[in-house]
C-alpha atoms as a PDB file:
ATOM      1  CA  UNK A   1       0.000   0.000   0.000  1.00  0.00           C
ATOM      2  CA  UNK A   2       1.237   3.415  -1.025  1.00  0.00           C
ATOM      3  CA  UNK A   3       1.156   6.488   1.104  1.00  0.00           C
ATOM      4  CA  UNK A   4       0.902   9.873  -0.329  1.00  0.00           C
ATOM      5  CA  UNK A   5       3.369  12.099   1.364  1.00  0.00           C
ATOM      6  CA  UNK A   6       2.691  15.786   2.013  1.00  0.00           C
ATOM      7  CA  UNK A   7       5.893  18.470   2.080  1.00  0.00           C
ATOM      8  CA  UNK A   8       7.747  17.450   5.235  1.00  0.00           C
ATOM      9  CA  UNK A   9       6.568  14.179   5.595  1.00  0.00           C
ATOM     10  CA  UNK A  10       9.275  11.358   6.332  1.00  0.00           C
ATOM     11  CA  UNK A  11       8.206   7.459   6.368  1.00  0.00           C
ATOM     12  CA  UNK A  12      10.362   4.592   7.483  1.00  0.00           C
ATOM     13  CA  UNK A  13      11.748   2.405   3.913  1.00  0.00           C
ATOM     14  CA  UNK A  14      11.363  -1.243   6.215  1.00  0.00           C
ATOM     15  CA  UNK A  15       9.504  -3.445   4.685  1.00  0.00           C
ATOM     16  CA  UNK A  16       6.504  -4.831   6.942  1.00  0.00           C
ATOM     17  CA  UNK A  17       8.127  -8.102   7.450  1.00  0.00           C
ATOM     18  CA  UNK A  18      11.437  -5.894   9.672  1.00  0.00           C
ATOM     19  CA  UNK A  19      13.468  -6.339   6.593  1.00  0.00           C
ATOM     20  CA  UNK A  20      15.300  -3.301   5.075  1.00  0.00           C
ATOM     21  CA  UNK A  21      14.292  -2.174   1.199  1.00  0.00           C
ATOM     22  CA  UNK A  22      17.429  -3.216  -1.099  1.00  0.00           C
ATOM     23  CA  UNK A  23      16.597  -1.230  -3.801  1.00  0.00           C
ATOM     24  CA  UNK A  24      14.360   1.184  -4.927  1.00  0.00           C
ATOM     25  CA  UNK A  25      12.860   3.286  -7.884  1.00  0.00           C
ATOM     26  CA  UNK A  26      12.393   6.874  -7.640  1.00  0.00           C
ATOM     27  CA  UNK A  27      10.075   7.860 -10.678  1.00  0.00           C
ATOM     28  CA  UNK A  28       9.283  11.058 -11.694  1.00  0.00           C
ATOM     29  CA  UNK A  29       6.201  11.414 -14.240  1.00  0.00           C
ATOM     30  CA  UNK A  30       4.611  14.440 -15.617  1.00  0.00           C
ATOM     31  CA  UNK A  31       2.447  16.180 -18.637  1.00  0.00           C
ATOM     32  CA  UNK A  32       2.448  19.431 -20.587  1.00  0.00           C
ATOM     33  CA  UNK A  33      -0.566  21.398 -19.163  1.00  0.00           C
ATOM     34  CA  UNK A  34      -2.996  21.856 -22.010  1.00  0.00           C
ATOM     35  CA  UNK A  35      -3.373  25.804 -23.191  1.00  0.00           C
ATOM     36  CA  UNK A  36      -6.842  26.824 -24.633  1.00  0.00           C
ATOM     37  CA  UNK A  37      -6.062  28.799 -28.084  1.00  0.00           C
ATOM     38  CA  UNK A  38      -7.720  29.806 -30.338  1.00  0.00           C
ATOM     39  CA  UNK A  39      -7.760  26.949 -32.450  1.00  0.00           C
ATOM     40  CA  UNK A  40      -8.821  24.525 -29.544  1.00  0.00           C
ATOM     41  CA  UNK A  41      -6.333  23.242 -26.840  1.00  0.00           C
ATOM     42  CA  UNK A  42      -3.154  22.150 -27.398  1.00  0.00           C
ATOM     43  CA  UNK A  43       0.374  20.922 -25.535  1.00  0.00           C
ATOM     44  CA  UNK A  44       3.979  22.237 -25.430  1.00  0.00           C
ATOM     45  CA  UNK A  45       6.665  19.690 -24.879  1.00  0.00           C
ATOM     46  CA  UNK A  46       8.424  20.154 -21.994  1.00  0.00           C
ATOM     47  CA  UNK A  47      11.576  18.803 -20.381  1.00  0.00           C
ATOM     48  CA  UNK A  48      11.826  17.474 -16.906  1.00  0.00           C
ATOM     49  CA  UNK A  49      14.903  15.802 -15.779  1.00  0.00           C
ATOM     50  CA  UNK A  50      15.152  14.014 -12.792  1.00  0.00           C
ATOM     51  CA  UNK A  51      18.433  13.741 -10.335  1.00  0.00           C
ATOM     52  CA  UNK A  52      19.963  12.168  -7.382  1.00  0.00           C
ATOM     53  CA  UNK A  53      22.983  13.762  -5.493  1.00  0.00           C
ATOM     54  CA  UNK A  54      24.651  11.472  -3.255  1.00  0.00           C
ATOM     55  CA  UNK A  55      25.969  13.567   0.034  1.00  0.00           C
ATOM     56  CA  UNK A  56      28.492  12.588   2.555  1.00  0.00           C
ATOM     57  CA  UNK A  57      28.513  14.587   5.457  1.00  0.00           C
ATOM     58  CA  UNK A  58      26.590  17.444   3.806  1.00  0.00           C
ATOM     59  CA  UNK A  59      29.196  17.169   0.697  1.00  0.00           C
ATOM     60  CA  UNK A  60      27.980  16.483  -2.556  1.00  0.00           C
ATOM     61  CA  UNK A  61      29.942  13.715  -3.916  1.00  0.00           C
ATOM     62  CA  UNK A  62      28.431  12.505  -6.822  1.00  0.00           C
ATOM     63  CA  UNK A  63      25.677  12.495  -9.324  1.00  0.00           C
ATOM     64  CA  UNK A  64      23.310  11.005 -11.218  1.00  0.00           C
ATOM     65  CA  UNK A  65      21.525  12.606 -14.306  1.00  0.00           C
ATOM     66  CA  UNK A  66      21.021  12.790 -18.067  1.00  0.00           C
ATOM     67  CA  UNK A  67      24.811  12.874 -18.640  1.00  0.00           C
ATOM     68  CA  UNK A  68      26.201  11.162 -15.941  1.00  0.00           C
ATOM     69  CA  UNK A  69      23.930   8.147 -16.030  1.00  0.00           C
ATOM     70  CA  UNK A  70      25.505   5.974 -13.452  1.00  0.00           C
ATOM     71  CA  UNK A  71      27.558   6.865 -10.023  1.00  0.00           C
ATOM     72  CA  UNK A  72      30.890   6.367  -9.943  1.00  0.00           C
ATOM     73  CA  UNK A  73      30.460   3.368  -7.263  1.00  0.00           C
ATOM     74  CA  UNK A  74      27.269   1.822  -9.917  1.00  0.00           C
ATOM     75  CA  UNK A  75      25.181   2.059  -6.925  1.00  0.00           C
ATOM     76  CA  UNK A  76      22.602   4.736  -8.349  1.00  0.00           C
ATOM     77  CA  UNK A  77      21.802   4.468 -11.798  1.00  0.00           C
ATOM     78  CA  UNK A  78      19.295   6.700 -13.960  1.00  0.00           C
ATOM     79  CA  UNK A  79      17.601   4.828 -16.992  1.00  0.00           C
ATOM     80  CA  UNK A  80      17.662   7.200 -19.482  1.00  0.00           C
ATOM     81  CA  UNK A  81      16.050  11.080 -20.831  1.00  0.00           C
ATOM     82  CA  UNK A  82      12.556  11.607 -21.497  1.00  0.00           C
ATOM     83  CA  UNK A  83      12.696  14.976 -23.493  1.00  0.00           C
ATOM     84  CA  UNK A  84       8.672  15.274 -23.543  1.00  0.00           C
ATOM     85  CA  UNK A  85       6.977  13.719 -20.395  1.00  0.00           C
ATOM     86  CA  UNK A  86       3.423  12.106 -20.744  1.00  0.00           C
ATOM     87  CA  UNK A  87       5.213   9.022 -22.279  1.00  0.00           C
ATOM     88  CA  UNK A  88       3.673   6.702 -19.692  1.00  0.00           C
ATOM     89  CA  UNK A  89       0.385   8.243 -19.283  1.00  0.00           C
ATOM     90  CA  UNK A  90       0.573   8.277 -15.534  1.00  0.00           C
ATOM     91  CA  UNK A  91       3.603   5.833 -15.319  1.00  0.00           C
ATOM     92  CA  UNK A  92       7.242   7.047 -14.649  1.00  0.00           C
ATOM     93  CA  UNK A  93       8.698   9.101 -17.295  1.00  0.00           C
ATOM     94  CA  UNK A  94      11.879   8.760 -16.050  1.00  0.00           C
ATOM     95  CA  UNK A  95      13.415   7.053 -13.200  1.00  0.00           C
ATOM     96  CA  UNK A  96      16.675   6.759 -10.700  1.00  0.00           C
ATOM     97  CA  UNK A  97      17.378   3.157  -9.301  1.00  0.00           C
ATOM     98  CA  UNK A  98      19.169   2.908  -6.139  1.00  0.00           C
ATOM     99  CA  UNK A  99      20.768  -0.388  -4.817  1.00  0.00           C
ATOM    100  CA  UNK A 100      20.498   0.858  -1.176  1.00  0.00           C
ATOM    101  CA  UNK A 101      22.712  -2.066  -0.353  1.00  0.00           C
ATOM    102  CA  UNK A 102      25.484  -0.863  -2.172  1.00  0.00           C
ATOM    103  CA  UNK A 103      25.301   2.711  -1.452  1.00  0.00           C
ATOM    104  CA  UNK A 104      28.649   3.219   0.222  1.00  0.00           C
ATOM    105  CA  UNK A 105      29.011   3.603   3.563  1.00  0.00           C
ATOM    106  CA  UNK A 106      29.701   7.261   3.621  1.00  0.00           C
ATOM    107  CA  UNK A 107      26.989   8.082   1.577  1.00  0.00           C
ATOM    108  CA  UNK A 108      24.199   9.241   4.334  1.00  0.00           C
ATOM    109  CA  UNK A 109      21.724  11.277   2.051  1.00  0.00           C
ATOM    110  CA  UNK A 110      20.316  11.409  -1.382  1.00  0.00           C
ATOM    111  CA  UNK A 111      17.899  14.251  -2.606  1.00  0.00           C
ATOM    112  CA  UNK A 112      16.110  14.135  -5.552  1.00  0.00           C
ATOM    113  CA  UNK A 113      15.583  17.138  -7.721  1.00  0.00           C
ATOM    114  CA  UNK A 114      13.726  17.601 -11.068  1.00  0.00           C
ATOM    115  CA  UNK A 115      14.348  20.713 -13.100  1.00  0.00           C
ATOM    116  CA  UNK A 116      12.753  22.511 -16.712  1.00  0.00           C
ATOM    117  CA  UNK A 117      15.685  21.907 -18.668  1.00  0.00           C
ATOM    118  CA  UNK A 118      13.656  23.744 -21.460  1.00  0.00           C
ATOM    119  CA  UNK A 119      12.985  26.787 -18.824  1.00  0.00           C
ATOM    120  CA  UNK A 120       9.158  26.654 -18.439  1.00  0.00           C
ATOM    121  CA  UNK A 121       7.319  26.968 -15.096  1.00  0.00           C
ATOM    122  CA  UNK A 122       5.855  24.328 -13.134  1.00  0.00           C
ATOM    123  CA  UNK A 123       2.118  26.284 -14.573  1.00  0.00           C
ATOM    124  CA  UNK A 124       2.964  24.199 -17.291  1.00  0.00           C
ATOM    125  CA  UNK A 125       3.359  20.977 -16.304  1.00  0.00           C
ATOM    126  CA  UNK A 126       0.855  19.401 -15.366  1.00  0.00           C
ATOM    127  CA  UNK A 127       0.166  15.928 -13.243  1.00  0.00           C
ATOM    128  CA  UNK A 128       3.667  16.030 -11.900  1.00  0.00           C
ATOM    129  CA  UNK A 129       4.772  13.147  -9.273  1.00  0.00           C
ATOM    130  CA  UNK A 130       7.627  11.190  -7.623  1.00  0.00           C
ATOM    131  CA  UNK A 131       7.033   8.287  -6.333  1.00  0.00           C
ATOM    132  CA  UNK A 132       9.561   5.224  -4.401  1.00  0.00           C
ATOM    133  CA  UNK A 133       9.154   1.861  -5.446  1.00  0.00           C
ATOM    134  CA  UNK A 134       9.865  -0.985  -4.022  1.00  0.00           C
ATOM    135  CA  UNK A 135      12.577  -2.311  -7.295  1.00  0.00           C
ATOM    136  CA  UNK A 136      12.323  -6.148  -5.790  1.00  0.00           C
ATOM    137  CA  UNK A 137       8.397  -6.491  -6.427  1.00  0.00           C
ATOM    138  CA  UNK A 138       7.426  -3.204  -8.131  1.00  0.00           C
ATOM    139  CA  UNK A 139       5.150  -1.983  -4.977  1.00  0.00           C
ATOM    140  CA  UNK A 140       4.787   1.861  -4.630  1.00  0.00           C
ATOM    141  CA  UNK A 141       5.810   2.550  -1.460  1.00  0.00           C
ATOM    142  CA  UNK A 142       5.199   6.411  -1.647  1.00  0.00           C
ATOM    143  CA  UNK A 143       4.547   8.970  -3.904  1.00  0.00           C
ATOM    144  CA  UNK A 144       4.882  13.157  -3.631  1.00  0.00           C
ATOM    145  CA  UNK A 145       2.403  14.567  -5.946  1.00  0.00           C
ATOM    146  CA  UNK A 146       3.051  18.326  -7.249  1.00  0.00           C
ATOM    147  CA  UNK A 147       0.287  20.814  -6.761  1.00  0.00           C
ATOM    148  CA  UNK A 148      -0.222  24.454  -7.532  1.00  0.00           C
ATOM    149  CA  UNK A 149       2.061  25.038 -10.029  1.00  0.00           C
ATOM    150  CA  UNK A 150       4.362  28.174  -9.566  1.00  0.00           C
ATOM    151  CA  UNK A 151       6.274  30.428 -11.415  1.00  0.00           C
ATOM    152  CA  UNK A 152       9.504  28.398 -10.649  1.00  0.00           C
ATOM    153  CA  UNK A 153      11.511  26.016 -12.865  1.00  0.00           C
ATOM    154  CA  UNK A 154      12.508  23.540 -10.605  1.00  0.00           C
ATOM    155  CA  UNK A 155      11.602  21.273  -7.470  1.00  0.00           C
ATOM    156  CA  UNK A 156      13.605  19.740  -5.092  1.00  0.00           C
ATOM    157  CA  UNK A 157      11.230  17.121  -4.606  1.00  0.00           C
ATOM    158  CA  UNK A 158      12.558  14.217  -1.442  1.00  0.00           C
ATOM    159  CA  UNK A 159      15.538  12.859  -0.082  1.00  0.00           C
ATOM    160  CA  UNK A 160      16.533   9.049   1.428  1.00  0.00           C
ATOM    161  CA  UNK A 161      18.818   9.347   4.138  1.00  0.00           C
ATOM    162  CA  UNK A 162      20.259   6.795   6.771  1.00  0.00           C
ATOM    163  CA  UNK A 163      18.396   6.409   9.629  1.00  0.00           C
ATOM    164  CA  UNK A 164      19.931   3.521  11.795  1.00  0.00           C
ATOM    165  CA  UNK A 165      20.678   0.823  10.025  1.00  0.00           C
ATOM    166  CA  UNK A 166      17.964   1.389   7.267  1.00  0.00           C
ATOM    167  CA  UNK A 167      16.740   4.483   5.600  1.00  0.00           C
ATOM    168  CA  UNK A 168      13.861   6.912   5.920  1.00  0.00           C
ATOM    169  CA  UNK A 169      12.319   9.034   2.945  1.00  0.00           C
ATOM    170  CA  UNK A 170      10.977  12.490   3.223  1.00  0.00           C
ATOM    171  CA  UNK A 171       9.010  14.674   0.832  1.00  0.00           C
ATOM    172  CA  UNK A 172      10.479  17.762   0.798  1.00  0.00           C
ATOM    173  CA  UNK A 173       8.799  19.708  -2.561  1.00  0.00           C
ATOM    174  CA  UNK A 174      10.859  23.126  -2.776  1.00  0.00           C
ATOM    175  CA  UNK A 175      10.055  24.946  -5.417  1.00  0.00           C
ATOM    176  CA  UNK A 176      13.750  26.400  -6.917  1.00  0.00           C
ATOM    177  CA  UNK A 177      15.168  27.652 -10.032  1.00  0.00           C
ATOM    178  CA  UNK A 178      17.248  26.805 -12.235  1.00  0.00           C
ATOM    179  CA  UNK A 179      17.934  24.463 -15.499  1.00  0.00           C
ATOM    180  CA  UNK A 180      20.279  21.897 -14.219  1.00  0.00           C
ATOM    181  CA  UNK A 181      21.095  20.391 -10.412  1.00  0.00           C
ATOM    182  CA  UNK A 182      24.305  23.027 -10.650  1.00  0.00           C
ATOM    183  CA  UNK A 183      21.808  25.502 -10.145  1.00  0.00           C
ATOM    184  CA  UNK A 184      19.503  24.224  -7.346  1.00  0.00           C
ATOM    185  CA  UNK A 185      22.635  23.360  -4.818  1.00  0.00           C
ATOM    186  CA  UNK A 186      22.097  26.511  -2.674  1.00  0.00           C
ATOM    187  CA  UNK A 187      18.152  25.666  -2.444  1.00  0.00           C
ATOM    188  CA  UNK A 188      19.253  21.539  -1.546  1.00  0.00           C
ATOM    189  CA  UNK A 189      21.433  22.713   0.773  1.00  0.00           C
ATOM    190  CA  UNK A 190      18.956  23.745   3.919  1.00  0.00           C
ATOM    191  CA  UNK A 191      17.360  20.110   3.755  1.00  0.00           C
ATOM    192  CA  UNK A 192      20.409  18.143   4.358  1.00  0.00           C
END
């Protein structure tokens, strides 16, 4: 069963059972918001990109996104750019898998950010989400669904960090700008 996180909200990643997740999907999915013209409505394409940034001790270390597809350890890897959203038609438009168990040890946070490569707002996108999955038996676990649009160009949407021995997942949904994860560092910066 999935729980729909509000800003703020953290939930535990153990499974039911007391085991720990092992790995996870963090998918992001959205749509062009549809403009009325004068020729009837219509859609723009627009470019999210999604992106983990691995921390140590409040230090970025590494990243995953469009060009880097893969960490340096192969413990976070992104599957690929969607340059239009909508692809899925609710499903994950693009996604970041995580092997938590071979996230290295000094490793203690990763925040996930999507950004308008292309520049538009967040009034034009429309249906926006991220959402955890559970990679071992495709279960949602949690998803963060983006509301109210907003004159920004970016979100930094949730974070996994260590908690203990396991990890713990919070929906954080900051509203930033900027095109790339370069540009959103000052805005991730406060949450870690």
């Amino acid at each position: 069963m999935s729980v729909n996180l509000t800003k703020g909200q953290a939930i535990s990643l153990e499974k039911k059972d007391g085991a720990t997740l092992t790995a996870v999907r963090m998918g992001l999915g959205w749509q062009a918001a549809k403009r009325r013209g004068l020729f009837g409505s219509r859609t723009k394409e627009i470019d999210l990109d999604a992106s983990a940034v691995l921390f140590a001790e409040k230090q970025p270390v590494d990243v995953v996104f469009f060009r880097h597809l893969v960490s340096d350890d192969g413990s976070v890897r992104h599957t690929g750019d969607n340059l239009v959203g909508g692809v899925g038609q609710g499903g994950d438009d693009e996604a970041i898998l995580v092997d938590l168990q071979r996230v290295p040890v000094h490793i203690d946070q990763i925040v996930f950010t999507v950004n308008s490569f292309t520049g538009q707002t967040f009034q034009e996108v429309h249906n926006a989400f991220c959402r955890l999955v559970d990679e071992t038996n495709g279960q949602e676990l949690a998803r963060y669904t983006l509301a109210g649009g907003g004159e920004y160009t970016a979100q930094i949407m949730a974070k996994v960090h260590r908690a203990g021995s396991g990890w713990t997942m919070t929906a954080l949904g900051t509203p930033a700008n900027g095109r790339t994860f370069q540009d959103l560092m000052p805005a991730i910066l406060p949450h870690l």
